[in-house]
N, C-alpha and C. Protein backbone atom coordinates (compact mmCIF):
# COMPACT_ATOMS: atom_id res chain seq x y z
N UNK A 1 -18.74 -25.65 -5.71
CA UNK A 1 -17.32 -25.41 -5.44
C UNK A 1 -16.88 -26.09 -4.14
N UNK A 2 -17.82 -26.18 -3.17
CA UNK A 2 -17.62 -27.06 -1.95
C UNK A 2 -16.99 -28.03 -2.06
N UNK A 3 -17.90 -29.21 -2.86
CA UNK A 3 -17.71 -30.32 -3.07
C UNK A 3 -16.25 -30.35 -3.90
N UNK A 4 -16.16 -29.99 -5.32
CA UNK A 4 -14.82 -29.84 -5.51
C UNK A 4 -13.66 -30.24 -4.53
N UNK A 5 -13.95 -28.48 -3.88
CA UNK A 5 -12.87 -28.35 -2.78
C UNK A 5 -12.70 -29.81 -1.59
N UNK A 6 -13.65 -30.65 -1.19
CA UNK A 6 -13.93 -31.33 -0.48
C UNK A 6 -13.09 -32.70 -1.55
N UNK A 7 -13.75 -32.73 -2.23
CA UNK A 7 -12.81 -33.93 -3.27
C UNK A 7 -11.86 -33.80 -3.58
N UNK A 8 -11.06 -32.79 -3.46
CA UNK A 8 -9.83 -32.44 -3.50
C UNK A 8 -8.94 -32.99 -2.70
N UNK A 9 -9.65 -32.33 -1.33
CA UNK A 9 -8.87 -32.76 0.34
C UNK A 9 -8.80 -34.14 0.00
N UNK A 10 -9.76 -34.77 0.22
CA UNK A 10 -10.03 -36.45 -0.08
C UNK A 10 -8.48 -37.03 -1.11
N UNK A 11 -8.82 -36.32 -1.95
CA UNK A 11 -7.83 -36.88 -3.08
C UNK A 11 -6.50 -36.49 -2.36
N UNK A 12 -6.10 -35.44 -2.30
CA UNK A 12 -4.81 -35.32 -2.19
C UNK A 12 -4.38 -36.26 -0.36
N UNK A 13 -5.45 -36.43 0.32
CA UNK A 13 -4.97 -36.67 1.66
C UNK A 13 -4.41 -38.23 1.34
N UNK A 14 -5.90 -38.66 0.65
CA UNK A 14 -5.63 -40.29 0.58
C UNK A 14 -4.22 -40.66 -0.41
N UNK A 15 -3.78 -39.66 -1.13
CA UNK A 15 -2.23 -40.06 -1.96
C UNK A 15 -1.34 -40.14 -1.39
N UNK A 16 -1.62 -38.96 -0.41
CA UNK A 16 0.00 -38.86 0.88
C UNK A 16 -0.08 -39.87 1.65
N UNK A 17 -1.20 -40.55 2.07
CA UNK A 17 -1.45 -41.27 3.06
C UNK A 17 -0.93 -42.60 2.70
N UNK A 18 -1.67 -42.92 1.64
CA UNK A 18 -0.72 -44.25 0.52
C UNK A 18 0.70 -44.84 0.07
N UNK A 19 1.50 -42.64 -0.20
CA UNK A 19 2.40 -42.82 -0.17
C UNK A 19 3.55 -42.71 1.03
N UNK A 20 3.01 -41.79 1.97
CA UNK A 20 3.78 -41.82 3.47
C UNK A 20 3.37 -43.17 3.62
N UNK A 21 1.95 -44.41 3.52
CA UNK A 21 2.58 -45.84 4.44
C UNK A 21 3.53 -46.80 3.37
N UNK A 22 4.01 -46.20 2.39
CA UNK A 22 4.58 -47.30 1.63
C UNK A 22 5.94 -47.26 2.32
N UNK A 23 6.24 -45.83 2.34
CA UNK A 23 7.85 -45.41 2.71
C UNK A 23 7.59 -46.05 4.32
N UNK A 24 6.46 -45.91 5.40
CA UNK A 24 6.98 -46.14 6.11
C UNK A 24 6.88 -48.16 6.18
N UNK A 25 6.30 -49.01 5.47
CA UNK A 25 6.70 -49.98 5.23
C UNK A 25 7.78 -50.24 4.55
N UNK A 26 8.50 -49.71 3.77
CA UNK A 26 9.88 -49.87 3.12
C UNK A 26 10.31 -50.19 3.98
N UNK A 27 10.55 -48.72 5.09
CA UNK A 27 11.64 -48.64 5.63
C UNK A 27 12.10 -49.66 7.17
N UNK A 28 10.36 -49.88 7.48
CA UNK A 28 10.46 -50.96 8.47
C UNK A 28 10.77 -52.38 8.19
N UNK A 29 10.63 -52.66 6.88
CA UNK A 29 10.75 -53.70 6.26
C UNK A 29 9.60 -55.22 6.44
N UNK A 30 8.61 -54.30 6.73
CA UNK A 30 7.16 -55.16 6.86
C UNK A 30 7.10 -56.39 5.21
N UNK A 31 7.05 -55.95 4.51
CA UNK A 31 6.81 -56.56 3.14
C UNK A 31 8.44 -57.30 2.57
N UNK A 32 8.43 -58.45 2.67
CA UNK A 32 9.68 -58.63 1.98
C UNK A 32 10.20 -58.31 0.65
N UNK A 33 11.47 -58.27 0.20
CA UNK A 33 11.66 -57.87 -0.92
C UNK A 33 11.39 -58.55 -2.12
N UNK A 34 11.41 -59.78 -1.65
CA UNK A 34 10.93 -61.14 -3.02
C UNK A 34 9.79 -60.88 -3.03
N UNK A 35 8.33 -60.20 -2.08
CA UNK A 35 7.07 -60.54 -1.90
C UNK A 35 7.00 -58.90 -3.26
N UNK A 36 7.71 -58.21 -2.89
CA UNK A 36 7.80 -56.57 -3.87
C UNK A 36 8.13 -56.86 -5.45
N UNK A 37 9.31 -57.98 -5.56
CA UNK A 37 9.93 -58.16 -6.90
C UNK A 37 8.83 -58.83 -7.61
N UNK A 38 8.17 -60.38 -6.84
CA UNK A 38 7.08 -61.03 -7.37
C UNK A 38 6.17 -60.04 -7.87
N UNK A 39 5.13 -59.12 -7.28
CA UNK A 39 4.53 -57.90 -7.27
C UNK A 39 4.82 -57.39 -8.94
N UNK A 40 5.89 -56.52 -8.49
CA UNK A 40 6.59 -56.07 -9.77
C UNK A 40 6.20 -57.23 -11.12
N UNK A 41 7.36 -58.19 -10.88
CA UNK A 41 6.94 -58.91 -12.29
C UNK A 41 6.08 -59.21 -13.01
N UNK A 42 4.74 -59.37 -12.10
CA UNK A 42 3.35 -59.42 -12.14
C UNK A 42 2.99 -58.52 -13.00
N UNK A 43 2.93 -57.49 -12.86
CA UNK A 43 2.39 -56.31 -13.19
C UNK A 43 3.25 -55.94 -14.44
N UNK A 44 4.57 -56.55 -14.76
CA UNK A 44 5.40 -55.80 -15.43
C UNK A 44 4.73 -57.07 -16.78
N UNK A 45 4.72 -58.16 -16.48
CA UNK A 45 4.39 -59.40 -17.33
C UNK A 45 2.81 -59.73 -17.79
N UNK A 46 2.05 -59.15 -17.10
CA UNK A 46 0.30 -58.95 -17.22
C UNK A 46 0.12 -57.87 -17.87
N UNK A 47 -0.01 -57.88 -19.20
CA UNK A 47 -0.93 -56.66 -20.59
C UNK A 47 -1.72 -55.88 -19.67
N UNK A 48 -2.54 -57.07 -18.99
CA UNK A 48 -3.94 -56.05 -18.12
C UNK A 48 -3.27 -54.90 -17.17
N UNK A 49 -2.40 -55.85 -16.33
CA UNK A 49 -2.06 -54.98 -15.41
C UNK A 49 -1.36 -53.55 -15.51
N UNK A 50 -0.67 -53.49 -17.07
CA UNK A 50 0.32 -52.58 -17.33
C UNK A 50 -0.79 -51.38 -17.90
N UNK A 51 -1.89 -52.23 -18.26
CA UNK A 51 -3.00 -51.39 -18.99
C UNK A 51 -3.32 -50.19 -17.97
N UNK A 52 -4.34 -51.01 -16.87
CA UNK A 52 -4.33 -50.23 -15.80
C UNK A 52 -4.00 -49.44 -15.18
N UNK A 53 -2.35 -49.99 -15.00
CA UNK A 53 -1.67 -49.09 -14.29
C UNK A 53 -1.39 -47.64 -15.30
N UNK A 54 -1.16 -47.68 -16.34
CA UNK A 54 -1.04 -46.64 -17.26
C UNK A 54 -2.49 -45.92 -17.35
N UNK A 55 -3.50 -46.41 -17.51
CA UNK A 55 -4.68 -45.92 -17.07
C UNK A 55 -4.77 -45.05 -15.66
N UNK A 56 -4.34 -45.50 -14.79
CA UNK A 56 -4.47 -44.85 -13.55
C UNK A 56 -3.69 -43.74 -13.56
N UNK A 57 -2.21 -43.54 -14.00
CA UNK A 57 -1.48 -42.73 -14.04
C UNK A 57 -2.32 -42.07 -14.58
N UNK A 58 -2.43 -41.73 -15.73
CA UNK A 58 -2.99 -40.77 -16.86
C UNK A 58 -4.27 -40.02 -15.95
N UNK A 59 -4.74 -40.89 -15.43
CA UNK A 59 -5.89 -40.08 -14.69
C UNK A 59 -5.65 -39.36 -13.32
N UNK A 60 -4.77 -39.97 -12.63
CA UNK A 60 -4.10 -38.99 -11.47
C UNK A 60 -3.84 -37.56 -12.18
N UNK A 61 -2.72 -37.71 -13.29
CA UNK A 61 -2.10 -36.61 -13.56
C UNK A 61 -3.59 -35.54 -14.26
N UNK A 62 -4.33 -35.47 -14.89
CA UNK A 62 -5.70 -35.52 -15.15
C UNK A 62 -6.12 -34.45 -14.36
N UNK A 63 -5.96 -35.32 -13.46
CA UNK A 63 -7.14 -34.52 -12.27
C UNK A 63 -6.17 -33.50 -11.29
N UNK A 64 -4.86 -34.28 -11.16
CA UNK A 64 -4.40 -33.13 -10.82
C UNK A 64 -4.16 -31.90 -11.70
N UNK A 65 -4.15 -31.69 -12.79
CA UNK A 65 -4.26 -30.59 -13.60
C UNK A 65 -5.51 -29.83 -13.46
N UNK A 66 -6.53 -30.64 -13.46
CA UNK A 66 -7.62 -30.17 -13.51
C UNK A 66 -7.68 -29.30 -12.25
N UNK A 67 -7.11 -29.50 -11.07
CA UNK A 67 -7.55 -29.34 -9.84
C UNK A 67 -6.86 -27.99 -9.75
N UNK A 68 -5.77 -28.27 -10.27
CA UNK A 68 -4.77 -27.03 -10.37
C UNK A 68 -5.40 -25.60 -10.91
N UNK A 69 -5.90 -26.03 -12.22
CA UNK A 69 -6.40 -24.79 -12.88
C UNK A 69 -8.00 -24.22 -11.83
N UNK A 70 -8.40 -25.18 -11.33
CA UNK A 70 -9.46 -24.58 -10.86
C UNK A 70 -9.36 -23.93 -9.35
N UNK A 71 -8.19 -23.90 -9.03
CA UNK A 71 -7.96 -23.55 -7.55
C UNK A 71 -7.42 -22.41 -8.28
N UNK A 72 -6.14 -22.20 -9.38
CA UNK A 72 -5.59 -20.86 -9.75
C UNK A 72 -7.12 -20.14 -10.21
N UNK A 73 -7.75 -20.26 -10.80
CA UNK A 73 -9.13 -19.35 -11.48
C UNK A 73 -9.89 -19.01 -10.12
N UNK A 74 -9.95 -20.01 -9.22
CA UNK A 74 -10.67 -19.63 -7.82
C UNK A 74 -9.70 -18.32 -6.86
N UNK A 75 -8.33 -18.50 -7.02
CA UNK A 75 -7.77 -17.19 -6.18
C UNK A 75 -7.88 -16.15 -6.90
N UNK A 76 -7.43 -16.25 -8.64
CA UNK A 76 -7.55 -15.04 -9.68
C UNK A 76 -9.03 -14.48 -9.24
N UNK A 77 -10.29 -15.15 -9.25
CA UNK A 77 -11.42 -14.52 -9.23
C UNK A 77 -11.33 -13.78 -7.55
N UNK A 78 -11.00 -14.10 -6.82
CA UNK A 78 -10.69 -13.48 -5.42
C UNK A 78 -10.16 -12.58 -5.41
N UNK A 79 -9.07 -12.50 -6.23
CA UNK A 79 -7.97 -11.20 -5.58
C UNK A 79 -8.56 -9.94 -6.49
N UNK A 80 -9.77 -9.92 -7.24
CA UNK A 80 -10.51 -8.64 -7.68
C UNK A 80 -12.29 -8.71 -7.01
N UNK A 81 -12.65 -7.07 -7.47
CA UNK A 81 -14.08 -7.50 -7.27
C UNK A 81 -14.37 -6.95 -8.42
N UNK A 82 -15.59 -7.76 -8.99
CA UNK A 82 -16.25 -6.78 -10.09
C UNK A 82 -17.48 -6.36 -10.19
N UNK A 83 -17.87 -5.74 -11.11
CA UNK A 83 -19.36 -4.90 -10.86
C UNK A 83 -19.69 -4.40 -12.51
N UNK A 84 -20.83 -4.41 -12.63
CA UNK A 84 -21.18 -3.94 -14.53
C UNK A 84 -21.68 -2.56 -14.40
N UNK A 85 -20.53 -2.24 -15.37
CA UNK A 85 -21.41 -0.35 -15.60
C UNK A 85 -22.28 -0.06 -17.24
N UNK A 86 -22.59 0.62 -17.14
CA UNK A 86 -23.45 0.58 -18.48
C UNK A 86 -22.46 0.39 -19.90
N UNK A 87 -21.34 1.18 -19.64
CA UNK A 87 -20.36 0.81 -20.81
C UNK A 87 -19.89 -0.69 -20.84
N UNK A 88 -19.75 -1.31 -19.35
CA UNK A 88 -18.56 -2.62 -19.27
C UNK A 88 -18.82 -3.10 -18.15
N UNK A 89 -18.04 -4.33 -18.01
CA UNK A 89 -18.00 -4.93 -16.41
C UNK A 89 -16.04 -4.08 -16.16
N UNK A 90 -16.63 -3.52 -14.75
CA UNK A 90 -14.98 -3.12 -14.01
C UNK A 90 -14.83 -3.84 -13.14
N UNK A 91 -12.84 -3.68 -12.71
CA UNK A 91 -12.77 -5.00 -11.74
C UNK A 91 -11.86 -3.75 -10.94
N UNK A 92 -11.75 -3.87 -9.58
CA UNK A 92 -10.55 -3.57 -8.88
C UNK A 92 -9.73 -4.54 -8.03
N UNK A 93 -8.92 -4.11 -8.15
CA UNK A 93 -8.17 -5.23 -6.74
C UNK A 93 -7.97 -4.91 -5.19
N UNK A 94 -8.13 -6.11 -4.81
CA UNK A 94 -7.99 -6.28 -3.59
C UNK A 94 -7.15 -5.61 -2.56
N UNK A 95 -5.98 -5.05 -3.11
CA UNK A 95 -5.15 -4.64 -3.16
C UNK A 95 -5.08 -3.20 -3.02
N UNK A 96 -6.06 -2.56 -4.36
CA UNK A 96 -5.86 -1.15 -4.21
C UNK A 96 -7.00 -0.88 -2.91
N UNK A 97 -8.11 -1.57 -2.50
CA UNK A 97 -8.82 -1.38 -1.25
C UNK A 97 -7.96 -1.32 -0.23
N UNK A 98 -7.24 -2.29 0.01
CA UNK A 98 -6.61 -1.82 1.12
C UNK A 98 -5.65 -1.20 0.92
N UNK A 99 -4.72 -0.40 0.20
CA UNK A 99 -4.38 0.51 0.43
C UNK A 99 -5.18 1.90 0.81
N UNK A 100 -6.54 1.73 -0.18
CA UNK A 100 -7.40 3.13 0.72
C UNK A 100 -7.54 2.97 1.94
N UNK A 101 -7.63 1.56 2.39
CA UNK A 101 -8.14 1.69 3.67
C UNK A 101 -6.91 2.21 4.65
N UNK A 102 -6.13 1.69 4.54
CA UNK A 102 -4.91 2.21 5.43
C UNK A 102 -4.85 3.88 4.96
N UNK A 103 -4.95 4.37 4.30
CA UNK A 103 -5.00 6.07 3.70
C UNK A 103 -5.97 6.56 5.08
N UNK A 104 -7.40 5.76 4.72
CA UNK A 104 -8.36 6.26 5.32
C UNK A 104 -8.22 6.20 6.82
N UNK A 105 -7.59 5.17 7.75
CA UNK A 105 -7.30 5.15 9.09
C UNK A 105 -6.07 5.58 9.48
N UNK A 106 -5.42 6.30 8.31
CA UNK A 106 -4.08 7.40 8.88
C UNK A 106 -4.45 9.05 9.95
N UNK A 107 -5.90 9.06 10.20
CA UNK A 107 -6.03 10.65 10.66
C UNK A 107 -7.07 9.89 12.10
N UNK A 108 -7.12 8.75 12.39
CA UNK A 108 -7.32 8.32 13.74
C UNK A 108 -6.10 7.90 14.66
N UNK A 109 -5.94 9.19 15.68
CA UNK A 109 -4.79 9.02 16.36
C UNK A 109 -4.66 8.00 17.14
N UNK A 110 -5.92 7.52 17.64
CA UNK A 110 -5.89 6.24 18.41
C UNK A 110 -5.24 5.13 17.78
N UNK A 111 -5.03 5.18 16.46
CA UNK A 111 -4.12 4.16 15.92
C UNK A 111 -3.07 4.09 15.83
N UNK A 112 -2.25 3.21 15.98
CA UNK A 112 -0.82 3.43 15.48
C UNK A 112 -0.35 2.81 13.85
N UNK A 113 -1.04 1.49 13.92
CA UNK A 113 -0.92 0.97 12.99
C UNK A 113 -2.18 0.24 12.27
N UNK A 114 -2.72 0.11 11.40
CA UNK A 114 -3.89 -1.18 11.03
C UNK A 114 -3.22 -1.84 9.30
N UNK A 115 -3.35 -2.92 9.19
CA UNK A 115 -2.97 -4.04 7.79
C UNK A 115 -4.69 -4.38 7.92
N UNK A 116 -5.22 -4.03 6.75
CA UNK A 116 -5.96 -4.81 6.28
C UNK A 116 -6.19 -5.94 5.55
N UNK A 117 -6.86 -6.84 5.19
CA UNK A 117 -7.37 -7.79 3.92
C UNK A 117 -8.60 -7.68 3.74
N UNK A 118 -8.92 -7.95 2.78
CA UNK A 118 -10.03 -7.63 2.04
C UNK A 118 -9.92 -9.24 1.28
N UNK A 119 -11.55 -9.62 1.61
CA UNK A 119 -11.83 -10.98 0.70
C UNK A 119 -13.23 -10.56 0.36
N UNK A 120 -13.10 -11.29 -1.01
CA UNK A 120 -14.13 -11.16 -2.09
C UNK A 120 -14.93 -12.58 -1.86
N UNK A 121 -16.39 -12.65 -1.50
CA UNK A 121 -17.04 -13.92 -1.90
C UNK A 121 -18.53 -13.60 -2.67
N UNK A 122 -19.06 -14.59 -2.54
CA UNK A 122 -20.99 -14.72 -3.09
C UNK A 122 -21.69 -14.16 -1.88
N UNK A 123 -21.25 -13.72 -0.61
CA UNK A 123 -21.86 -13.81 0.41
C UNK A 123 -21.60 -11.93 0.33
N UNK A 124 -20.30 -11.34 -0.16
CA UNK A 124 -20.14 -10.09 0.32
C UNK A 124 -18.58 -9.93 0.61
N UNK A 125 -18.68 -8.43 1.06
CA UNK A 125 -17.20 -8.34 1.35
C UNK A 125 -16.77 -8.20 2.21
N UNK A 126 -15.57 -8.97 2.95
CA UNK A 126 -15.28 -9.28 4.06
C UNK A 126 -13.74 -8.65 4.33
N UNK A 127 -13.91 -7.69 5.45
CA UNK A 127 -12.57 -7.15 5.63
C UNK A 127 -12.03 -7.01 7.00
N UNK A 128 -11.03 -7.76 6.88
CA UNK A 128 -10.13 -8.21 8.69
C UNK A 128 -9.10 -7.45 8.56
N UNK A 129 -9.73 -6.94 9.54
CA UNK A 129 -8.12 -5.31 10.07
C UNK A 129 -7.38 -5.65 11.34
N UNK A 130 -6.27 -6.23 10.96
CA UNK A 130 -5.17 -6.32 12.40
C UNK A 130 -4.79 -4.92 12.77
N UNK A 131 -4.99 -4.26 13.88
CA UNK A 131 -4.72 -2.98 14.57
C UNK A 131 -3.39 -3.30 15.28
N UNK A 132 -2.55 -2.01 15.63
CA UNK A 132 -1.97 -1.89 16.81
C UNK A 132 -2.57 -0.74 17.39
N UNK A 133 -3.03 -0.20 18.28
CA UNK A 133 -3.46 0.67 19.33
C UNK A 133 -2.63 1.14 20.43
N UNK A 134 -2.78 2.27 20.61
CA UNK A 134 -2.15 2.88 21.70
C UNK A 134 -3.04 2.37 23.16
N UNK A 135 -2.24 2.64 24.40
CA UNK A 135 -2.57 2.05 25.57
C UNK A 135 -3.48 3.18 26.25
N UNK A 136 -3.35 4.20 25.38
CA UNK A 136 -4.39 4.77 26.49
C UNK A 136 -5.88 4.97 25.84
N UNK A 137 -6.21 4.48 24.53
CA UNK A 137 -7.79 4.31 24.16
C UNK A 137 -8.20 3.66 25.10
N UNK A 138 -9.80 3.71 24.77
CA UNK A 138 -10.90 3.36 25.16
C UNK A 138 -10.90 2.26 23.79
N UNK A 139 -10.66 1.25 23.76
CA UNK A 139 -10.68 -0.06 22.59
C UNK A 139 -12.64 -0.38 21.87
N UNK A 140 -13.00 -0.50 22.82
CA UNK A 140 -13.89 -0.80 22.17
C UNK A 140 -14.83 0.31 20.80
N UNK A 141 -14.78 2.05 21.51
CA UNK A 141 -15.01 3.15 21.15
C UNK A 141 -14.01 3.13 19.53
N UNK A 142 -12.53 2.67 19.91
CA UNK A 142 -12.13 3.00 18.51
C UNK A 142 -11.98 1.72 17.68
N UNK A 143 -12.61 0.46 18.49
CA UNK A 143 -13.04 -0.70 16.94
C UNK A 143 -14.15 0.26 16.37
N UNK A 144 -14.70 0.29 17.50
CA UNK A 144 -16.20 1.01 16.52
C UNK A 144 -16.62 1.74 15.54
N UNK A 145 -15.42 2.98 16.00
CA UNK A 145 -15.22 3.82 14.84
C UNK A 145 -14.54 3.38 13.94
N UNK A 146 -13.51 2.21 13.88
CA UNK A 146 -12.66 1.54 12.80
C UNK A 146 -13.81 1.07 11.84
N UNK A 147 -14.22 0.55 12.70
CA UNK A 147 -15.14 -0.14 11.86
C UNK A 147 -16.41 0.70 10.84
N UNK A 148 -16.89 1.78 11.45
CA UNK A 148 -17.75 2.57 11.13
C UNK A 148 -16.72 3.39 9.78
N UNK A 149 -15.79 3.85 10.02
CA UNK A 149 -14.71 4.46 8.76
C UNK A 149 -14.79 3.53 8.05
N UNK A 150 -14.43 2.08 8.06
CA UNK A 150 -13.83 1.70 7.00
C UNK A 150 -15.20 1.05 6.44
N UNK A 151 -16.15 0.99 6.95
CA UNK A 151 -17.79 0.45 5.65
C UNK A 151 -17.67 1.64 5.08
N UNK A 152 -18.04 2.90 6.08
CA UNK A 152 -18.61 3.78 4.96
C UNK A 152 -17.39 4.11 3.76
N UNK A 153 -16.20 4.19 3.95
CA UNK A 153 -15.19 5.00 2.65
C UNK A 153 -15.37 3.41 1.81
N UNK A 154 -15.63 2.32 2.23
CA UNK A 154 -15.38 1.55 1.18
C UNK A 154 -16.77 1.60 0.34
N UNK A 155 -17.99 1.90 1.10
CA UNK A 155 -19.15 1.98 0.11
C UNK A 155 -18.92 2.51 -0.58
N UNK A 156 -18.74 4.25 0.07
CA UNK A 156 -18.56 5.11 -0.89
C UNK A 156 -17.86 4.72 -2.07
N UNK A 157 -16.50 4.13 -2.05
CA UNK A 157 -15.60 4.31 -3.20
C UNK A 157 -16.39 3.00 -3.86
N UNK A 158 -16.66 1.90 -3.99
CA UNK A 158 -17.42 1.24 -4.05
C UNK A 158 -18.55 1.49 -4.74
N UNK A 159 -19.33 2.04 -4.44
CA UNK A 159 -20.88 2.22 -4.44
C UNK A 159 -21.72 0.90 -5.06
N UNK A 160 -21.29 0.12 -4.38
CA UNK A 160 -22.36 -1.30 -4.40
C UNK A 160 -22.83 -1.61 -3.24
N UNK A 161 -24.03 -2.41 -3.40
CA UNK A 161 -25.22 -2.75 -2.52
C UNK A 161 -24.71 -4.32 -1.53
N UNK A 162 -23.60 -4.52 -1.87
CA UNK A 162 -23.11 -6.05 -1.22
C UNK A 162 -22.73 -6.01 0.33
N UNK A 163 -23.44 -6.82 1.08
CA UNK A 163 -23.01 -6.62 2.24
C UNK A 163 -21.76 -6.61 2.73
N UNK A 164 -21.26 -5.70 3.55
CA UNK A 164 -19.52 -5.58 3.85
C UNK A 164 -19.56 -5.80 5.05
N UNK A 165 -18.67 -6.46 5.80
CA UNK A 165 -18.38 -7.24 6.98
C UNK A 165 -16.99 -6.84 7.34
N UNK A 166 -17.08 -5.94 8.23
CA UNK A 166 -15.83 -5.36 8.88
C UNK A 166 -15.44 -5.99 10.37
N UNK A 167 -14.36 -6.88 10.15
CA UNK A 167 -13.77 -7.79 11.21
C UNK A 167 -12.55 -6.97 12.07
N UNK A 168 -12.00 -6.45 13.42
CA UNK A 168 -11.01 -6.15 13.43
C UNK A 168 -10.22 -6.25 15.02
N UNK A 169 -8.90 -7.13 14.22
CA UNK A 169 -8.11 -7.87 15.22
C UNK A 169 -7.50 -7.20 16.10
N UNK A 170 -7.82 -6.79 17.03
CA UNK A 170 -6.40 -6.14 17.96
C UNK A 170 -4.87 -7.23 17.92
N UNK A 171 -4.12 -6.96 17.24
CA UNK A 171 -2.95 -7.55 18.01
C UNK A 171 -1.61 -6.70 18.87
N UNK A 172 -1.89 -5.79 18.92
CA UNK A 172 -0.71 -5.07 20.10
C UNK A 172 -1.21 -3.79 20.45
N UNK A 173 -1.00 -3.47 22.04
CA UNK A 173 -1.18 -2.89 22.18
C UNK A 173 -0.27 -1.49 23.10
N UNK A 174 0.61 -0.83 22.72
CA UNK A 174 1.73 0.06 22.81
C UNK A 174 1.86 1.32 23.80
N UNK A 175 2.20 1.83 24.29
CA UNK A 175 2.74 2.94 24.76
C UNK A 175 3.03 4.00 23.67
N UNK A 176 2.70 5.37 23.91
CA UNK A 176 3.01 6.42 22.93
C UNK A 176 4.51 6.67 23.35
N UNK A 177 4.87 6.29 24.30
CA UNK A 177 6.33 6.53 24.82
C UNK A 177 7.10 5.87 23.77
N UNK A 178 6.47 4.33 23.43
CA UNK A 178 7.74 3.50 23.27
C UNK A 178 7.48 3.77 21.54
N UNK A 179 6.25 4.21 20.77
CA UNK A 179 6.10 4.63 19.76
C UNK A 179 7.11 5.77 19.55
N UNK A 180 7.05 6.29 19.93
CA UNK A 180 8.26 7.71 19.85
C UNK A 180 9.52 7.15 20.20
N UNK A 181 9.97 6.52 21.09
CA UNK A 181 11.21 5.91 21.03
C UNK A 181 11.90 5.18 19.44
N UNK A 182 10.99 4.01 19.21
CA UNK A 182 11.05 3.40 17.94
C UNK A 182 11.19 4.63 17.11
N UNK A 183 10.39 5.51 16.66
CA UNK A 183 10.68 6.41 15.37
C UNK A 183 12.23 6.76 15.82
N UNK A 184 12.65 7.44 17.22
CA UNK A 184 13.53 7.98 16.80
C UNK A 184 14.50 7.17 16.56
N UNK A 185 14.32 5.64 17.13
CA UNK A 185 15.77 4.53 16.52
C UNK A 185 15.67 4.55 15.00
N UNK A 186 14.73 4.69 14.42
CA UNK A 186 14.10 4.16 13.12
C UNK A 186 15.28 5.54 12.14
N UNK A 187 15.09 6.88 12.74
CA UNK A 187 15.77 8.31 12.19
C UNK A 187 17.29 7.85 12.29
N UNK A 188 17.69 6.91 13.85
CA UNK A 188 18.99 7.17 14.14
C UNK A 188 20.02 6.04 13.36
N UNK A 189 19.05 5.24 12.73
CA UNK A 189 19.37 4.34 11.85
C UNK A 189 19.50 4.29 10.53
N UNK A 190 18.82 5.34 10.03
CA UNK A 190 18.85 5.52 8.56
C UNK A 190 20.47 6.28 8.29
N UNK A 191 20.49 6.31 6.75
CA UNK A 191 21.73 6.87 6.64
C UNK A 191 21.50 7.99 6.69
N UNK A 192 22.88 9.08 6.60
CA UNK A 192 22.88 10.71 6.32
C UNK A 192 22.36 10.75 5.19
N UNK A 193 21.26 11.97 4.20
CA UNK A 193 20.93 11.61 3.12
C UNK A 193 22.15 12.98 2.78
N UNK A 194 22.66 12.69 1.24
CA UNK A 194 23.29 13.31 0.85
C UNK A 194 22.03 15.42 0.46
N UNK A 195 22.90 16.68 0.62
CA UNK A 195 22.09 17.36 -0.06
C UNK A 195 22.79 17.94 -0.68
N UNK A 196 22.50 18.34 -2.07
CA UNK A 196 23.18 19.55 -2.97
C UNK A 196 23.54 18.97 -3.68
N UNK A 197 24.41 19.69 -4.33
CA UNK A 197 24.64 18.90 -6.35
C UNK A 197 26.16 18.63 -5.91
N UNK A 198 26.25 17.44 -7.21
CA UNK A 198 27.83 16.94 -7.79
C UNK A 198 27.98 17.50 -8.56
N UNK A 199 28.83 18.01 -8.80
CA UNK A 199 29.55 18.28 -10.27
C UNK A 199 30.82 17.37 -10.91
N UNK A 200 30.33 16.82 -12.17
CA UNK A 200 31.38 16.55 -12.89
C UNK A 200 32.37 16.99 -13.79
């Protein structure tokens, strides 16, 4: 899949590259226009050349299809994990993990906020938690425990043997003051909710 992916880059870099220097020779006007029309006629008047060139097309478009379907089947196989039970193979998504996981780091007050992702590979499962934290933890004490919560509830729910790799980002770090401020703009902003019945 490396390589693929690697022949890919290759391919798609060297097309842009071909076609960003044509435009920027157009536009400088490096190539004259009789030296372009000659060109043209050539190609338009040579069997071989028209051969070719229709040959080449057909195979660009080719491979870019090809490339296409195998990059969509490469994210589809990502955004689940699966595992064989004696009845079947089950899959979950990526998706419903991290929503447990955010469930599961709602009753650590040291948090304010955490977004997880969750990626699926051959190597294991890999999960990067952007935090916000309050200013008066001890940070390192509550990665630790972030980290320690979120292997074990995902084994558990889980219960596979694949190594899990718990990554997690601090990006802000807050005041409980200004946390409580925000909620209450957040209350003073919503609408009145209506209560009690209409009658028609």
């Amino acid at each position: 899949m490396r390589f693929i992916g690697g022949l890919t880059l290759f391919f798609y870099t060297l097309v842009f590259l071909l076609v960003g220097g044509l435009f920027i020779v157009m536009s400088l006007e490096v190539v004259p226009i009789d030296a372009i029309k000659a060109a043209l006629d050539t190609i338009y008047t040579t069997p071989n050349s028209r051969f070719i060139l229709g040959i080449t097309g057909v195979l660009l478009i080719f491979i870019s299809m090809l490339v296409a379907q195998i990059t969509m089947g490469k994210i589809q196989r990502e955004k689940t994990i699966a595992f064989e039970n004696p009845d079947g193979q089950v899959t979950i998504s990526l998706t419903a993990i991290e929503d447990f996981i955010k469930r599961a780091i709602k009753q650590l007050p040291e948090v304010k906020e955490l977004r997880p992702n969750v990626r699926a590979n051959k190597k294991g499962i890999v999960i990067i938690n952007k935090v916000i934290l309050f200013s008066d933890v001890n940070i390192p004490e509550t990665t630790e425990k972030i980290q320690n919560i979120v292997k074990a509830r995902v084994q558990d729910m889980l219960g596979v043997e694949e190594p899990i790799t718990i990554k997690v980002h601090v990006v802000k770090i807050v005041h409980k003051d200004d946390a409580a401020k925000n909620l209450k703009r957040e209350d003073k902003l919503q609408p009145p909710q209506f209560r009690g019945s209409i009658e028609y």
